[in-house]
Protein backbone atom coordinates (compact mmCIF):
# COMPACT_ATOMS: atom_id res chain seq x y z
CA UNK A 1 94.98 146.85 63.35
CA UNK A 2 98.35 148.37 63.27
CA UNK A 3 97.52 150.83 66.13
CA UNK A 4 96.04 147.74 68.64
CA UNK A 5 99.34 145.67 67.91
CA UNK A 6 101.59 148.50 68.77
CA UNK A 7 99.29 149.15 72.01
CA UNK A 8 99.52 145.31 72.78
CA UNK A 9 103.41 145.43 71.93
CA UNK A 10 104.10 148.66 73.91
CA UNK A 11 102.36 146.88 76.93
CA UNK A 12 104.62 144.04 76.67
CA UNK A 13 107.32 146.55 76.93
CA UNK A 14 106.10 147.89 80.04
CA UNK A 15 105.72 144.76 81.74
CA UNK A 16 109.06 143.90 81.06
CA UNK A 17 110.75 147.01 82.57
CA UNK A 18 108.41 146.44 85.37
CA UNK A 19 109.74 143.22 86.11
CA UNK A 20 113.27 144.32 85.86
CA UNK A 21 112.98 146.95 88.74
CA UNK A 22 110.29 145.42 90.91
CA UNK A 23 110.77 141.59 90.67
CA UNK A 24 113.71 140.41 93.16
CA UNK A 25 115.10 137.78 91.80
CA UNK A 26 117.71 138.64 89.10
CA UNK A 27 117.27 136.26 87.00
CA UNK A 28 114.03 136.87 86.21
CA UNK A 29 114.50 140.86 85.99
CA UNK A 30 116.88 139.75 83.31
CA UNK A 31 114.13 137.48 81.60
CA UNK A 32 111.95 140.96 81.93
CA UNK A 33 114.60 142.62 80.11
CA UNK A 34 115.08 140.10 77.13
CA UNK A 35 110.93 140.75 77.29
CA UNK A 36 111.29 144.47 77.22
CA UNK A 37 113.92 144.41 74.11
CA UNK A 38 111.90 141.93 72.11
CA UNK A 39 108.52 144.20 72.31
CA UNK A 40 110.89 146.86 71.14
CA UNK A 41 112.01 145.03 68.47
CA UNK A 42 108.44 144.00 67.23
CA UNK A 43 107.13 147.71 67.45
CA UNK A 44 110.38 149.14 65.48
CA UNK A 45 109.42 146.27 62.66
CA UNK A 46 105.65 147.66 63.56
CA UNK A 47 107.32 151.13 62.66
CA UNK A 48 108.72 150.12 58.94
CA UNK A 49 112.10 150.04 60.44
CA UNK A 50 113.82 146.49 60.24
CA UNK A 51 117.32 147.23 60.63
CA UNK A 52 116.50 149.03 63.85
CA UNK A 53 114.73 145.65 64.60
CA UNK A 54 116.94 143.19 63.77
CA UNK A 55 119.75 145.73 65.67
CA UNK A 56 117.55 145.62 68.67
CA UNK A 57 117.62 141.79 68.69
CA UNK A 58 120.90 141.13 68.20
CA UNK A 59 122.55 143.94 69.78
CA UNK A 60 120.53 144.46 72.51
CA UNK A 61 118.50 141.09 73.11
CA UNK A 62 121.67 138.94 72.13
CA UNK A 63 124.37 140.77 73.68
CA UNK A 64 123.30 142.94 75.89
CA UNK A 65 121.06 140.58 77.67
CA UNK A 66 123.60 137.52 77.94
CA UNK A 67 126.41 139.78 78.75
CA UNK A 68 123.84 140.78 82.16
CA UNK A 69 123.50 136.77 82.63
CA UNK A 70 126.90 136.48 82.49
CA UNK A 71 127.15 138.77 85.27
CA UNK A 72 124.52 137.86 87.68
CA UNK A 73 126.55 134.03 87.04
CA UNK A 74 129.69 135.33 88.09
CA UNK A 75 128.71 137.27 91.29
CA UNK A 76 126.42 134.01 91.82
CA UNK A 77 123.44 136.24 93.39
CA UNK A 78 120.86 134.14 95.71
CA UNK A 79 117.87 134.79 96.03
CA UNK A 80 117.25 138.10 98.50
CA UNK A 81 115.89 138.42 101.86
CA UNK A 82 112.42 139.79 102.69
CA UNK A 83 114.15 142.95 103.34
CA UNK A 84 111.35 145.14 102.31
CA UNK A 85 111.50 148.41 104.48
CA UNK A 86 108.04 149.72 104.91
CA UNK A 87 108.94 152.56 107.56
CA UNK A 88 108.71 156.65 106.46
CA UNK A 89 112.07 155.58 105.44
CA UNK A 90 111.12 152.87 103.05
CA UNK A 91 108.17 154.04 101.81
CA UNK A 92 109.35 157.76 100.80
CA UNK A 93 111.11 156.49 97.63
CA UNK A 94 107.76 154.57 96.63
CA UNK A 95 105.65 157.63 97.29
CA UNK A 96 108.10 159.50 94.93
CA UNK A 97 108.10 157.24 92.15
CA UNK A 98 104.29 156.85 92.32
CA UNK A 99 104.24 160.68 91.83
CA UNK A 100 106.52 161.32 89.41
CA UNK A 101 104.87 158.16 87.27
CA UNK A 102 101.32 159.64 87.87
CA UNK A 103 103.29 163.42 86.73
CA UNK A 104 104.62 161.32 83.45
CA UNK A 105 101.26 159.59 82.60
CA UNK A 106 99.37 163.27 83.08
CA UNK A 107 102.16 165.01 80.52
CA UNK A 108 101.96 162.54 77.82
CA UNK A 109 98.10 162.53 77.47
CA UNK A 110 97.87 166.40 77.85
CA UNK A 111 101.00 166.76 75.53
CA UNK A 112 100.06 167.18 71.77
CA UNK A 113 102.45 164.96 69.63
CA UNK A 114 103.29 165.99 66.19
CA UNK A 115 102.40 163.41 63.86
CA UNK A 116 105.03 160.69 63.29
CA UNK A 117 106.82 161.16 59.99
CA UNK A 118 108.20 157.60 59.19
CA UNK A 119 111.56 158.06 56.54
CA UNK A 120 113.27 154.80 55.98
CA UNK A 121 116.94 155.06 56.94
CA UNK A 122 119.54 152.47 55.15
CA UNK A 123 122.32 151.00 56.99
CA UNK A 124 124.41 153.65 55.02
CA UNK A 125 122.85 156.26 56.70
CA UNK A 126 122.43 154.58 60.67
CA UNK A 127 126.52 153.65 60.29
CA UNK A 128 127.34 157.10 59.25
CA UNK A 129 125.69 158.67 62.16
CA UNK A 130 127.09 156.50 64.35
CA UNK A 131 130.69 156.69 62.85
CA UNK A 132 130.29 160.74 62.78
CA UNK A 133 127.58 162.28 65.29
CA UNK A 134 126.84 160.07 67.26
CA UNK A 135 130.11 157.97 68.09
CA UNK A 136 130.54 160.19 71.29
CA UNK A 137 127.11 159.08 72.95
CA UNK A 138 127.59 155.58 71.54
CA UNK A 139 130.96 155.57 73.12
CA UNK A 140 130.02 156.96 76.74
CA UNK A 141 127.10 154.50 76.83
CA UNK A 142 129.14 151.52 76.53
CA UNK A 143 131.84 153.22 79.36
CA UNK A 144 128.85 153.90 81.73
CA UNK A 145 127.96 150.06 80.95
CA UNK A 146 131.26 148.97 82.02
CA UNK A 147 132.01 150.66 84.87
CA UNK A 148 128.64 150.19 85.98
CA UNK A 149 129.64 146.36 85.60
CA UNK A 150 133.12 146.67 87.33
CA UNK A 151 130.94 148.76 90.42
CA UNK A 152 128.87 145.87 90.91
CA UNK A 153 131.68 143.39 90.94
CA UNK A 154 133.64 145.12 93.26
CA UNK A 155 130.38 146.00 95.68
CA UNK A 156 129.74 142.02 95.83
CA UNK A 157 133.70 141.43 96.28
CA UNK A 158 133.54 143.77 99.25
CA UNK A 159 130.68 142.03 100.80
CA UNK A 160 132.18 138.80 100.27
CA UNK A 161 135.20 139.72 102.85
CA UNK A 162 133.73 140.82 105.25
């Protein structure tokens, strides 16, 4: 039973980050988002880890997902043109992620995973890593959030005067 939620869960996922790159109304690729980071959340509960969870909900789902509304508010995006370029030109990038997905799906069920070994970590543990190790990559994700942020304020600036 475990096994068939975490299948059903980890589809969820999917569909989520599906609708956040294909769907073009950003919004709604938002709304695929909060979907993504909620299936997360359910299989890391699925996974005996709840403080991983309940980070994934409010960190990620409650932050990180409002902060990205707050965004697409500001630069008040409208819904796109039917800009959809299906020359060599535009179809080229499809082709390549079609290949590389169908390269991705063909590693993972001819790759042999070593079976999961579950150890329950406290929030003693998770804060020391993250205070110690791993402050560096914590750090440089949030910068690469930001100035990803500040990019896409300034693109939409630039297109505003002309």
């Amino acid at each position: 039973m475990l096994d068939i939620l975490t299948y059903i869960f980890a589809f969820t996922a999917i569909l989520g980050a599906l609708t956040v790159v294909i769907h073009p109304n950003p919004l709604y690729s938002a709304l695929g988002l909060l979907l993504n980071f909620f299936s997360l959340a359910v299989i890391y509960m699925l996974l005996q880890s709840p403080l991983l969870s309940l980070v994934q909900v409010i960190v990620y789902a409650g932050g990180i997902v409002v902060f990205f509304l707050f965004v697409i508010m500001l630069l008040n995006l409208r819904e796109p043109q039917n800009d959809r370029d299906f020359r060599i030109k535009g179809i080229f990038p499809l082709l390549l992620f079609v290949l590389l997905a169908i390269f991705i799906i063909f590693g993972i069920l001819t790759f042999n995973f070593p079976p999961l070994q579950l150890s329950y970590m406290s929030p003693k543990v998770i804060g020391k890593y993250l205070l110690t190790d791993g402050l560096l990559a914590f750090e440089l994700s949030s910068f690469v959030l930001l100035v990803a942020i500040i990019v896409a304020i300034a693109l939409v600036k630039r297109e505003e005067e002309k």
